[in-house]
PDB file of N, CA and C in Angstrom:
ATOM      1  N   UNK A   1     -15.752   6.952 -30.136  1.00  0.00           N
ATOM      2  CA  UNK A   1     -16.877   7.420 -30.942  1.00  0.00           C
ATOM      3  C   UNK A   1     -16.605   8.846 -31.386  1.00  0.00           C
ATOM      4  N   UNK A   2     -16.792   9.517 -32.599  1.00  0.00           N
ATOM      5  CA  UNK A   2     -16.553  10.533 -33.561  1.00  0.00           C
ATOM      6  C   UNK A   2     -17.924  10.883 -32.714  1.00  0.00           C
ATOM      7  N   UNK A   3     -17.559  12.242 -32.681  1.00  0.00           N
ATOM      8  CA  UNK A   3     -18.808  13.433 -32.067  1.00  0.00           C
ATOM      9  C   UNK A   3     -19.009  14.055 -33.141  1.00  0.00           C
ATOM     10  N   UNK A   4     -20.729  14.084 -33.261  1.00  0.00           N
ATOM     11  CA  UNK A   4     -21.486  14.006 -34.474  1.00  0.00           C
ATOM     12  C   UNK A   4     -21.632  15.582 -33.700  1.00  0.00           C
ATOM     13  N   UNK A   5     -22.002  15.935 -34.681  1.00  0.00           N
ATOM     14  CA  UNK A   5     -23.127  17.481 -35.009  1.00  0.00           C
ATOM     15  C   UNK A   5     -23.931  17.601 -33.786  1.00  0.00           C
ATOM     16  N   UNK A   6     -24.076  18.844 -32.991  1.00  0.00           N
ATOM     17  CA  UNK A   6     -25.360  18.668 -32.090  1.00  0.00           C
ATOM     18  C   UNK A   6     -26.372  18.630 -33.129  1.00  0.00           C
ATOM     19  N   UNK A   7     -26.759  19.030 -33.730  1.00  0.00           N
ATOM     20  CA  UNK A   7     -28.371  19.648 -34.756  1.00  0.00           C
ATOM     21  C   UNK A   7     -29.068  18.616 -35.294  1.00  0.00           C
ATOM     22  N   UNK A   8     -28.169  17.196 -35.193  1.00  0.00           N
ATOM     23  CA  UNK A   8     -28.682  16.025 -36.045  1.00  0.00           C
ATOM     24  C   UNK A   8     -29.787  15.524 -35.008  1.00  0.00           C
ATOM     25  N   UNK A   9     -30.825  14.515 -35.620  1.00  0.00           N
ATOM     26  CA  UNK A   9     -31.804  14.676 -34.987  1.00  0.00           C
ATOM     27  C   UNK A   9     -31.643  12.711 -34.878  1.00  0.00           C
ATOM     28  N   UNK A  10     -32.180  12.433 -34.171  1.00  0.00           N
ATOM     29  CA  UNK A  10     -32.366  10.929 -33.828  1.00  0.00           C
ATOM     30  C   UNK A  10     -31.999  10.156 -35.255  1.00  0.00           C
ATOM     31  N   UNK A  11     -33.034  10.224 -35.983  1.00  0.00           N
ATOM     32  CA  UNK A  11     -32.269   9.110 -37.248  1.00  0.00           C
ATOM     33  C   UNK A  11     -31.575   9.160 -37.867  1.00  0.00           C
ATOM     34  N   UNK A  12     -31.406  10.262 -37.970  1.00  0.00           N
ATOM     35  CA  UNK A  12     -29.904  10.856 -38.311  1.00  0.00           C
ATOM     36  C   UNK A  12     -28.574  10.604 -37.625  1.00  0.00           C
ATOM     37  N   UNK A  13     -28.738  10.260 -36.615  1.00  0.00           N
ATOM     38  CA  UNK A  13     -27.629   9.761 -35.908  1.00  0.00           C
ATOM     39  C   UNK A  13     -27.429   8.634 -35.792  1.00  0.00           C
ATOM     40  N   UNK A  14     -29.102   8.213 -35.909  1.00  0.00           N
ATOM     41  CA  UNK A  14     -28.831   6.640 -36.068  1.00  0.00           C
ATOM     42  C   UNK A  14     -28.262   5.960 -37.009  1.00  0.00           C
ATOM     43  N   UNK A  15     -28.493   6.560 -37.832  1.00  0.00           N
ATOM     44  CA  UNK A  15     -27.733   5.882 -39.386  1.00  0.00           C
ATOM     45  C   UNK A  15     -26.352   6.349 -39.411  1.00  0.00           C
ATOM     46  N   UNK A  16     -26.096   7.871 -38.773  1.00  0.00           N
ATOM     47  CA  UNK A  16     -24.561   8.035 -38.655  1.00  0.00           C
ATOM     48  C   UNK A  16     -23.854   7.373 -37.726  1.00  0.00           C
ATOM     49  N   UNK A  17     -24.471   6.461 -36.762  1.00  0.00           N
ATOM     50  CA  UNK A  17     -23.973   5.644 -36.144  1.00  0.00           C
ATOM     51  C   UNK A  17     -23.139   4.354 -36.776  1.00  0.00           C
ATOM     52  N   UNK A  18     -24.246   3.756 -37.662  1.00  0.00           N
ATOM     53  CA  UNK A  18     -24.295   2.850 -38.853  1.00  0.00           C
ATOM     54  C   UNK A  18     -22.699   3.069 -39.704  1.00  0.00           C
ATOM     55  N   UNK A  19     -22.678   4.244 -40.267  1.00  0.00           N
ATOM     56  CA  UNK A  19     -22.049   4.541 -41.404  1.00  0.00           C
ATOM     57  C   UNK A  19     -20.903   4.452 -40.401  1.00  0.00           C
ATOM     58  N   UNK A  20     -20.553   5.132 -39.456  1.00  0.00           N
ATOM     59  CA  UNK A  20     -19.663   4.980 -38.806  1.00  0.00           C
ATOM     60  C   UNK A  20     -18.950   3.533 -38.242  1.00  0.00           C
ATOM     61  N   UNK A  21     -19.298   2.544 -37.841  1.00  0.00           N
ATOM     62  CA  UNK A  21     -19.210   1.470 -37.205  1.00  0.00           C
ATOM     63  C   UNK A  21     -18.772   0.938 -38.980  1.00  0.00           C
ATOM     64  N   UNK A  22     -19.085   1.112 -40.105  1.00  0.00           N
ATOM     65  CA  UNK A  22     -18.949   1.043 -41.004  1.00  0.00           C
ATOM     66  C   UNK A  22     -17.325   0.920 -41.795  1.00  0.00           C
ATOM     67  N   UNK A  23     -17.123   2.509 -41.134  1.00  0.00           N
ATOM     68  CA  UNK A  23     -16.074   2.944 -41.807  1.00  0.00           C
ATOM     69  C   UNK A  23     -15.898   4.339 -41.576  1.00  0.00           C
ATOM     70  N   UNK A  24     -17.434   5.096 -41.752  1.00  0.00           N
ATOM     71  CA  UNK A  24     -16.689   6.523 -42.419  1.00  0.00           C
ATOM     72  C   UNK A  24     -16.509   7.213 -40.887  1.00  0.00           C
ATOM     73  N   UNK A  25     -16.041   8.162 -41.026  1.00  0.00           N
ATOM     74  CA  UNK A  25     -15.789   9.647 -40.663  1.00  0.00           C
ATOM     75  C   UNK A  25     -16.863  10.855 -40.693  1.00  0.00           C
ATOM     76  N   UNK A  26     -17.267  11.398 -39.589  1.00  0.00           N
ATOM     77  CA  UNK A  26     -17.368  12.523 -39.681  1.00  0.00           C
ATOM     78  C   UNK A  26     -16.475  13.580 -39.988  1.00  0.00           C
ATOM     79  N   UNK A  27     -16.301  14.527 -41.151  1.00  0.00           N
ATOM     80  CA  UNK A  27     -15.862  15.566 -41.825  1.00  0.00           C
ATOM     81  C   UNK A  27     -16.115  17.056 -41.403  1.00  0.00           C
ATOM     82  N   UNK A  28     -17.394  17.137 -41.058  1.00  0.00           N
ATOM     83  CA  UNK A  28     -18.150  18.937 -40.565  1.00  0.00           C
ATOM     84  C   UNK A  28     -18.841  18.869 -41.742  1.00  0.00           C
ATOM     85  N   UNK A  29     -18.766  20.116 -41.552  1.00  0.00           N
ATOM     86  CA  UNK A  29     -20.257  20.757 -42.047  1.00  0.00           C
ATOM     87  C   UNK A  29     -19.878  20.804 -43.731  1.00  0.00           C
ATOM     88  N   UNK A  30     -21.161  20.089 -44.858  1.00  0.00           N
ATOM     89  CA  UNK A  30     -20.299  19.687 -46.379  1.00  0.00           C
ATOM     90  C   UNK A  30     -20.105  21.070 -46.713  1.00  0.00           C
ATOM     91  N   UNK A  31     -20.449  22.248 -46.319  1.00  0.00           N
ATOM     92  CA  UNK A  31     -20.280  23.425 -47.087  1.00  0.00           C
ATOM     93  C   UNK A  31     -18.929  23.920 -47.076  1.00  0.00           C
ATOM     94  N   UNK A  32     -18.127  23.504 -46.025  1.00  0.00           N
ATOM     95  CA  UNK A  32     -16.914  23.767 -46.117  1.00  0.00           C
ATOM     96  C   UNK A  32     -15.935  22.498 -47.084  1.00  0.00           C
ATOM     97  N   UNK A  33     -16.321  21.686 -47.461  1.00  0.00           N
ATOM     98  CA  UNK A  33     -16.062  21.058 -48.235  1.00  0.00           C
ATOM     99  C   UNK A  33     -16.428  20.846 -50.014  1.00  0.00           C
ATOM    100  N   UNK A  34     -15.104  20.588 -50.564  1.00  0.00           N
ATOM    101  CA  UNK A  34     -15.920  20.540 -51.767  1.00  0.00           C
ATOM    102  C   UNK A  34     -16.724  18.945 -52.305  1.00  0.00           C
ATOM    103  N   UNK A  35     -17.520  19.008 -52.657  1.00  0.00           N
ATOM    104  CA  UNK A  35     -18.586  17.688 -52.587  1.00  0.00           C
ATOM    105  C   UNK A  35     -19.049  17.614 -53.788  1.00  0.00           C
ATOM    106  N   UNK A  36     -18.907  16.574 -54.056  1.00  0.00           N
ATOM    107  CA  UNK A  36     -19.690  16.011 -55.846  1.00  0.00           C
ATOM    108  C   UNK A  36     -20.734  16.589 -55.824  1.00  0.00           C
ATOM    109  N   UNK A  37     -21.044  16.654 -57.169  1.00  0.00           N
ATOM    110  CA  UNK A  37     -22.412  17.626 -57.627  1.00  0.00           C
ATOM    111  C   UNK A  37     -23.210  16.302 -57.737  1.00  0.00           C
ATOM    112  N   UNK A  38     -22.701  15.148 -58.086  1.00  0.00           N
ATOM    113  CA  UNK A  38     -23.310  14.070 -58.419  1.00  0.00           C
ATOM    114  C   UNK A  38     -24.003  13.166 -57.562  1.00  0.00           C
ATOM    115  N   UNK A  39     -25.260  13.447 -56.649  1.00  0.00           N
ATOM    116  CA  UNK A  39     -25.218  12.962 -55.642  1.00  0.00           C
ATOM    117  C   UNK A  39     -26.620  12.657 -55.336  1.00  0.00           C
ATOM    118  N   UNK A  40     -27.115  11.078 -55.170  1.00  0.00           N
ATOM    119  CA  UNK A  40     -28.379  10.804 -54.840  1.00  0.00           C
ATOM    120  C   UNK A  40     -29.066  10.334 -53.767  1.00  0.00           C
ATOM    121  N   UNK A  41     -30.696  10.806 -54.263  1.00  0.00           N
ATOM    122  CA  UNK A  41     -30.944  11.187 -52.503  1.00  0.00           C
ATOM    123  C   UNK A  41     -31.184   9.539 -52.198  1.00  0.00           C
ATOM    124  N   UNK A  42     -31.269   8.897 -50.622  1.00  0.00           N
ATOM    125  CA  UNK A  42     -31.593   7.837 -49.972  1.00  0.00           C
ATOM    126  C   UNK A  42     -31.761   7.863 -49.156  1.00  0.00           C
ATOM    127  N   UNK A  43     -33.181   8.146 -48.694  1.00  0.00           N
ATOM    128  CA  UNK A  43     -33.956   8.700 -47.543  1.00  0.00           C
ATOM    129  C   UNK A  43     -33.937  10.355 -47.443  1.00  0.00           C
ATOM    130  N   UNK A  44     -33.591  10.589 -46.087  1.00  0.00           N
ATOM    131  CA  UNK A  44     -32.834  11.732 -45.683  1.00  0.00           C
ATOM    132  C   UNK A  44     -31.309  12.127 -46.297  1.00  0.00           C
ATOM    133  N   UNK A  45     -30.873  10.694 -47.056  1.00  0.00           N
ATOM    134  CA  UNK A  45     -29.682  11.161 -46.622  1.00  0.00           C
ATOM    135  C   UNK A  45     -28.890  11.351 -48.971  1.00  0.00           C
ATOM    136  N   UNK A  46     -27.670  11.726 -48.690  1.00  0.00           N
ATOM    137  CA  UNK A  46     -27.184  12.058 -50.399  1.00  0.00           C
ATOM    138  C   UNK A  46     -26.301  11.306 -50.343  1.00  0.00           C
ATOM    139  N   UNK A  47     -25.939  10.581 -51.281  1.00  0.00           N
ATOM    140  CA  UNK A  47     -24.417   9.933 -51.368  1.00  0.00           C
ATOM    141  C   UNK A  47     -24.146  10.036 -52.357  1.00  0.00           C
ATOM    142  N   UNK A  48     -22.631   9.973 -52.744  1.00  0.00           N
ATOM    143  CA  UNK A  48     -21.889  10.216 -54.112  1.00  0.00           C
ATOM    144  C   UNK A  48     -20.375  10.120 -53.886  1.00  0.00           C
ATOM    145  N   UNK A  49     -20.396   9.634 -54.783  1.00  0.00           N
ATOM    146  CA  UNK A  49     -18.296   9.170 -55.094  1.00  0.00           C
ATOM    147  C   UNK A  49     -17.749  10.100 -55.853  1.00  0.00           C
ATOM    148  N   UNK A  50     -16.370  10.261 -55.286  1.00  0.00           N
ATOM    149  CA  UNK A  50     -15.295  11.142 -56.089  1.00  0.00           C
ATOM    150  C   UNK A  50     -13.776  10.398 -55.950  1.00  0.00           C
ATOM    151  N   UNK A  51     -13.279   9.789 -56.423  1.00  0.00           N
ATOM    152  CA  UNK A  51     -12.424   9.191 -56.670  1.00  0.00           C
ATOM    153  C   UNK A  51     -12.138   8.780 -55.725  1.00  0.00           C
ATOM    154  N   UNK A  52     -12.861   7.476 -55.681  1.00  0.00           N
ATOM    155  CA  UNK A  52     -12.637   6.902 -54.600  1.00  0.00           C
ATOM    156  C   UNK A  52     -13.074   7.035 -53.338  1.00  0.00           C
ATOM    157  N   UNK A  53     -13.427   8.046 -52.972  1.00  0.00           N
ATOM    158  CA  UNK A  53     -14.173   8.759 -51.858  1.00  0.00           C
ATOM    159  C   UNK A  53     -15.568   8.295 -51.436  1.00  0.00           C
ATOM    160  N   UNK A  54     -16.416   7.854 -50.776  1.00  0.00           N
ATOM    161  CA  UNK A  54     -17.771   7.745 -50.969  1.00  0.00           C
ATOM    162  C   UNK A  54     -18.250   8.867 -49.810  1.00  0.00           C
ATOM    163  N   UNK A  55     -19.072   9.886 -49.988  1.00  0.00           N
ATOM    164  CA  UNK A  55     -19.315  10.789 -49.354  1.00  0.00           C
ATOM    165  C   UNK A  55     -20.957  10.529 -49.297  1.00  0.00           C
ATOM    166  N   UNK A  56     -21.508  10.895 -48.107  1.00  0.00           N
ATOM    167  CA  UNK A  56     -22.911  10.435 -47.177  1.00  0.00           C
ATOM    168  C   UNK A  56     -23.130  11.413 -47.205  1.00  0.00           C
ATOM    169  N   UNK A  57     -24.310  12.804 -47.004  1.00  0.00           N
ATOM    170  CA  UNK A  57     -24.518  13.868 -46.703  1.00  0.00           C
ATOM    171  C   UNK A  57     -26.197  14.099 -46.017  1.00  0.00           C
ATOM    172  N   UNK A  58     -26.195  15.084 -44.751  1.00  0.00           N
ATOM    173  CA  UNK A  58     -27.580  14.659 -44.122  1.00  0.00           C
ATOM    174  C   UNK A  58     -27.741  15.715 -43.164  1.00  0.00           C
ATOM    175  N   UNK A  59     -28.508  17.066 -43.767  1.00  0.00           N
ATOM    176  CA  UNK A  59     -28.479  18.399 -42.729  1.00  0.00           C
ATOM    177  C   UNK A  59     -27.309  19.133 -42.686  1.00  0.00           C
ATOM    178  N   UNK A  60     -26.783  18.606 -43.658  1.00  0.00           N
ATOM    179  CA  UNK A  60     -25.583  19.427 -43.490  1.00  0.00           C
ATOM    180  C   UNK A  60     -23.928  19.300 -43.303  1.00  0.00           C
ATOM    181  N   UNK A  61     -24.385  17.667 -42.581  1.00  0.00           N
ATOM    182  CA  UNK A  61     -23.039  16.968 -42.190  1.00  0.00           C
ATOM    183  C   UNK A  61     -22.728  16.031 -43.227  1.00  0.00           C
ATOM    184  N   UNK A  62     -21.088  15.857 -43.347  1.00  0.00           N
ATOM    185  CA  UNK A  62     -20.376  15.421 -43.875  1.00  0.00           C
ATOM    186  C   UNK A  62     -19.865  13.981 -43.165  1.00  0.00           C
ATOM    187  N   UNK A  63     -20.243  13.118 -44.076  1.00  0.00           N
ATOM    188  CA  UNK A  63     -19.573  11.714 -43.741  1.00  0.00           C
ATOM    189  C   UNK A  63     -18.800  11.216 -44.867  1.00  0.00           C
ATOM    190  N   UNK A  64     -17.396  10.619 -44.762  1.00  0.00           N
ATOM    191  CA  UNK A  64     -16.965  10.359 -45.665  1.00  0.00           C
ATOM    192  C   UNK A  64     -16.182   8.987 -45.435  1.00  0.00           C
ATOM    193  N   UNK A  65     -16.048   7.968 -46.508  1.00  0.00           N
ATOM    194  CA  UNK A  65     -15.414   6.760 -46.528  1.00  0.00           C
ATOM    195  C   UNK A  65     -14.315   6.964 -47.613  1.00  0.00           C
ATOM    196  N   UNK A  66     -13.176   6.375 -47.224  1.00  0.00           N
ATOM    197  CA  UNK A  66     -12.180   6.718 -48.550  1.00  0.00           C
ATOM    198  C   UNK A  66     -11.528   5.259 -48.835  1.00  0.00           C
ATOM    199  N   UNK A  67     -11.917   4.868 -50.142  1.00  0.00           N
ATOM    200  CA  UNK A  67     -11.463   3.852 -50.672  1.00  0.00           C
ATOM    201  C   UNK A  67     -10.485   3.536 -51.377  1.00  0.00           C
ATOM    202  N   UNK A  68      -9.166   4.704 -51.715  1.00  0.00           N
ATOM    203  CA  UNK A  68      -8.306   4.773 -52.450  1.00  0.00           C
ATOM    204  C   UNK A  68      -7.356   3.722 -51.764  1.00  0.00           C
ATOM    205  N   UNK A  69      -7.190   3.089 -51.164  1.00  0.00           N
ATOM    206  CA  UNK A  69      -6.222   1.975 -50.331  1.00  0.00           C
ATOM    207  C   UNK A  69      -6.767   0.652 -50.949  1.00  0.00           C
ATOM    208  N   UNK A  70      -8.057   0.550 -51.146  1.00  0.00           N
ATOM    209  CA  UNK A  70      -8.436  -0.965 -51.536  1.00  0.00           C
ATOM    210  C   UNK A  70      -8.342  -0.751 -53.080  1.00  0.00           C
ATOM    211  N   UNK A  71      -7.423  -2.079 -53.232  1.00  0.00           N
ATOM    212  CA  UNK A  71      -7.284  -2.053 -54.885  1.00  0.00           C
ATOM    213  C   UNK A  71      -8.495  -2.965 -55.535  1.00  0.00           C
ATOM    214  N   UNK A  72      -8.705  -3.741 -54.745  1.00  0.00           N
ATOM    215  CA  UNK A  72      -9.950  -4.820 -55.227  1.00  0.00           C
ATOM    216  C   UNK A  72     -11.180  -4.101 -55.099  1.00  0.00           C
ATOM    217  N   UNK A  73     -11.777  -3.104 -55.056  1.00  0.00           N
ATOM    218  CA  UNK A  73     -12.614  -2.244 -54.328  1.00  0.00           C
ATOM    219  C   UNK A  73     -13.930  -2.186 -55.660  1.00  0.00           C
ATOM    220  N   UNK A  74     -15.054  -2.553 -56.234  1.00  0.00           N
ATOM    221  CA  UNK A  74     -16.047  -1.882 -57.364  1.00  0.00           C
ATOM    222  C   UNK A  74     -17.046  -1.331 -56.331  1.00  0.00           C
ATOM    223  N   UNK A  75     -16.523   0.221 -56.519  1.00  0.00           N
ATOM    224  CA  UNK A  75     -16.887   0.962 -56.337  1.00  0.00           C
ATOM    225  C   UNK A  75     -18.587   1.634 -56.564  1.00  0.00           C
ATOM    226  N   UNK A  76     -18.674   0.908 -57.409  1.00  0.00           N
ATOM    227  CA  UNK A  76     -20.344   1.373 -57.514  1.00  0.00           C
ATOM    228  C   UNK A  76     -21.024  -0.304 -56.665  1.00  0.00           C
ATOM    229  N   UNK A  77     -20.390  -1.114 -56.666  1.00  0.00           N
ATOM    230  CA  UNK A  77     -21.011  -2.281 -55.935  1.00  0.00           C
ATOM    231  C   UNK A  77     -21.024  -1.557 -54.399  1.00  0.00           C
ATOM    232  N   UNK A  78     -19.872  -0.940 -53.938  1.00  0.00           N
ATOM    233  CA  UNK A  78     -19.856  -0.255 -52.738  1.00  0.00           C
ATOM    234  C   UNK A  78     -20.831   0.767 -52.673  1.00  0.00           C
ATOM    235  N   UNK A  79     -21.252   1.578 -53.281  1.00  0.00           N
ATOM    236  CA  UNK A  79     -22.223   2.844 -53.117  1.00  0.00           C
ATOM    237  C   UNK A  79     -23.603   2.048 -53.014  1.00  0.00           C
ATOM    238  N   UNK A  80     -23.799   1.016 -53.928  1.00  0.00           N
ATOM    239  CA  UNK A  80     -25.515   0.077 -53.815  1.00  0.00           C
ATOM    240  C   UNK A  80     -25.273  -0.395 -51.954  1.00  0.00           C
ATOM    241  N   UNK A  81     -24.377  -0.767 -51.534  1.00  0.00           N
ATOM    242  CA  UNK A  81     -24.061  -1.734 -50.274  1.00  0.00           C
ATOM    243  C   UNK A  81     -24.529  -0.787 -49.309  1.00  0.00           C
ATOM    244  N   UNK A  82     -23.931   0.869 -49.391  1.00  0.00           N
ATOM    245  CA  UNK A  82     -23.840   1.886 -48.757  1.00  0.00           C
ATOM    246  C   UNK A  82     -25.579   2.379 -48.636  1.00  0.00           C
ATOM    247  N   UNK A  83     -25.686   2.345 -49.833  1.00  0.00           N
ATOM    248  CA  UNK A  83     -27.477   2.903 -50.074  1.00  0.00           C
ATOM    249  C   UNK A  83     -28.419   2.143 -49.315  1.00  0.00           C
ATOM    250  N   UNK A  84     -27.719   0.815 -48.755  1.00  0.00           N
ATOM    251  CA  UNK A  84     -28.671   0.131 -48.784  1.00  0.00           C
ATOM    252  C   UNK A  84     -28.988   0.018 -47.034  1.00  0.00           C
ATOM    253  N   UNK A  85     -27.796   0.191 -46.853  1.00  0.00           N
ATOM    254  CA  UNK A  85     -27.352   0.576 -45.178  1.00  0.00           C
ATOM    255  C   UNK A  85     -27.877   1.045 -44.324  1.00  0.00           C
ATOM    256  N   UNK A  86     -28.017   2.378 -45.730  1.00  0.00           N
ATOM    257  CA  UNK A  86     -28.708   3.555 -45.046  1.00  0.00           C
ATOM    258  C   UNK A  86     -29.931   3.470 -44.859  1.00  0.00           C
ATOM    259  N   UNK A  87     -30.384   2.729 -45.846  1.00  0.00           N
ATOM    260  CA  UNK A  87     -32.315   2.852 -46.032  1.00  0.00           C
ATOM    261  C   UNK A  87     -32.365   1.374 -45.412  1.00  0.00           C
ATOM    262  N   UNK A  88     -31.650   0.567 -44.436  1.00  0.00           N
ATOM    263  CA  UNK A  88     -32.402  -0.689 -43.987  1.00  0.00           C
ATOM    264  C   UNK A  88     -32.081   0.255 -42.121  1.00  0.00           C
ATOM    265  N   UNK A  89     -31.541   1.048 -42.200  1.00  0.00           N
ATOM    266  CA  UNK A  89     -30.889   1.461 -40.783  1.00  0.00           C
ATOM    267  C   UNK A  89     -32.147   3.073 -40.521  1.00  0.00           C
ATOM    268  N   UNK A  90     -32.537   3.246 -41.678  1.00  0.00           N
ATOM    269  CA  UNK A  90     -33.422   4.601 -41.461  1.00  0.00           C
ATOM    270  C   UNK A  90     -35.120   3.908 -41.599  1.00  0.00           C
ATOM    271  N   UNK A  91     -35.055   2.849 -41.705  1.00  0.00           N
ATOM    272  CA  UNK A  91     -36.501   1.705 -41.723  1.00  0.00           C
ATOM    273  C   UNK A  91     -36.223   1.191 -40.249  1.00  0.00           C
ATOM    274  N   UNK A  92     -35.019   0.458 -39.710  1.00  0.00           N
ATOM    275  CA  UNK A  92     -34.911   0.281 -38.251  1.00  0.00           C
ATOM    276  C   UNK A  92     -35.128   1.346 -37.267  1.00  0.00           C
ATOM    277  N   UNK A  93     -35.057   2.631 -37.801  1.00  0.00           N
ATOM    278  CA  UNK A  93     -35.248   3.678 -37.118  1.00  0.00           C
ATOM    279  C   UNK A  93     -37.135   4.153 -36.626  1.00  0.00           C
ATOM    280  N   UNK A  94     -37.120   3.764 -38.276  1.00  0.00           N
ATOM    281  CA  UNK A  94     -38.850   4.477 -38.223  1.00  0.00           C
ATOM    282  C   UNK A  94     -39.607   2.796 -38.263  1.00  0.00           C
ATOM    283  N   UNK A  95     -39.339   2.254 -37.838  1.00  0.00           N
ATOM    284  CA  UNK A  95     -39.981   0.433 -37.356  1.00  0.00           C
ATOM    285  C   UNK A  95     -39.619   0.830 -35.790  1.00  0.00           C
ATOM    286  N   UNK A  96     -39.147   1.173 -35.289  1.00  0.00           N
ATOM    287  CA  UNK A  96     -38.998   1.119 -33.685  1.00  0.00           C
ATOM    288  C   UNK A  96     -39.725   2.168 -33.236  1.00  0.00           C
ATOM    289  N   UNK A  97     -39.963   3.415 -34.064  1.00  0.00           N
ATOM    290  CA  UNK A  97     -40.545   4.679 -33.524  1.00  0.00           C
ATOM    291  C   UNK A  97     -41.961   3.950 -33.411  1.00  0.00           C
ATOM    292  N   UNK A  98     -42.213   3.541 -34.687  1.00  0.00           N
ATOM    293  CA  UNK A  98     -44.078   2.806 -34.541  1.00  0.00           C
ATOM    294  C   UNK A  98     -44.080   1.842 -33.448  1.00  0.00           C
ATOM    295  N   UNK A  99     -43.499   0.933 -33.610  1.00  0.00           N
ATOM    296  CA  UNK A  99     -43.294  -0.055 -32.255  1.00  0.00           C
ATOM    297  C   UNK A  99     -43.730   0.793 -31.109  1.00  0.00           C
ATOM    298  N   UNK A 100     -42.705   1.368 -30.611  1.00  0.00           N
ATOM    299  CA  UNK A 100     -43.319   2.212 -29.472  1.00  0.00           C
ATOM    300  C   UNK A 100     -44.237   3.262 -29.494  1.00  0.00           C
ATOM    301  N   UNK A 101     -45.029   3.439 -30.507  1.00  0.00           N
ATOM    302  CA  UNK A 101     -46.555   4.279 -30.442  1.00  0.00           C
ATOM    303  C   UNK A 101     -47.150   3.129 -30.707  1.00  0.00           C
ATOM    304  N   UNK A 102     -47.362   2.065 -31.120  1.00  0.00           N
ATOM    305  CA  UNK A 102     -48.165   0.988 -31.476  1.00  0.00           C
ATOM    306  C   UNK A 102     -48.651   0.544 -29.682  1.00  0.00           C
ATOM    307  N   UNK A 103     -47.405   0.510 -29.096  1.00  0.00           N
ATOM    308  CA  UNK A 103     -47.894  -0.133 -27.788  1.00  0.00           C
ATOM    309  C   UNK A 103     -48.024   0.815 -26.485  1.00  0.00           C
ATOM    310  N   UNK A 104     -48.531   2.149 -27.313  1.00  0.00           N
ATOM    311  CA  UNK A 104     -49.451   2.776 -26.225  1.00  0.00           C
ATOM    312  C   UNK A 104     -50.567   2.532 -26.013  1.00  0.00           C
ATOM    313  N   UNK A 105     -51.094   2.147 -27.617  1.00  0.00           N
ATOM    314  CA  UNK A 105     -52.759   1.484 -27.454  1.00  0.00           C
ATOM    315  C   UNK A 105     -52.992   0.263 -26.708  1.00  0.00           C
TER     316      UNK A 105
END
């Protein structure tokens, strides 16, 4: 397991869990990186492609998938797959938080 960021906060990890088991990489912190300007939000979190690259972004941290090896690869079919990951894995996140306040009552 890639050692995430201390600062990330529960769903945030949860989904970087996700992305990870996935594929990507933790990178550090995106500021030391250079990162598409082109980049939309999904949930908490930013994603955006650079040749080939699909880059995740969330507080700060850098996740990255690199697709330049797959030649069969449509790339924007991959970023919808990715988006979607994120926001069914950050709904599993905040569906379990209610779950367990639901059954304090």
């Amino acid at each position: 397991m890639t050692d995430l960021p201390c600062w990330l906060k529960g769903k945030a990890i949860a989904v970087a869990k996700v992305l990870i088991a996935d594929g990507f990489c933790y990178c550090g912190e995106a500021e030391e990186f250079c990162v598409n300007q082109h980049l939309e939000s999904v949930g908490d979190w930013l994603i955006g492609n650079w040749h080939y690259v699909i880059d995740a972004i969330t507080d700060g941290a850098l996740f990255s998938k690199d697709y330049n090896d797959s030649e069969d690869c449509d790339i924007d079919k991959e970023i919808e797959r990715i988006q979607q990951l994120i926001a069914k894995a950050e709904l599993d996140w905040d569906s379990c938080i209610n779950e367990g306040q639901l059954s304090l009552f």
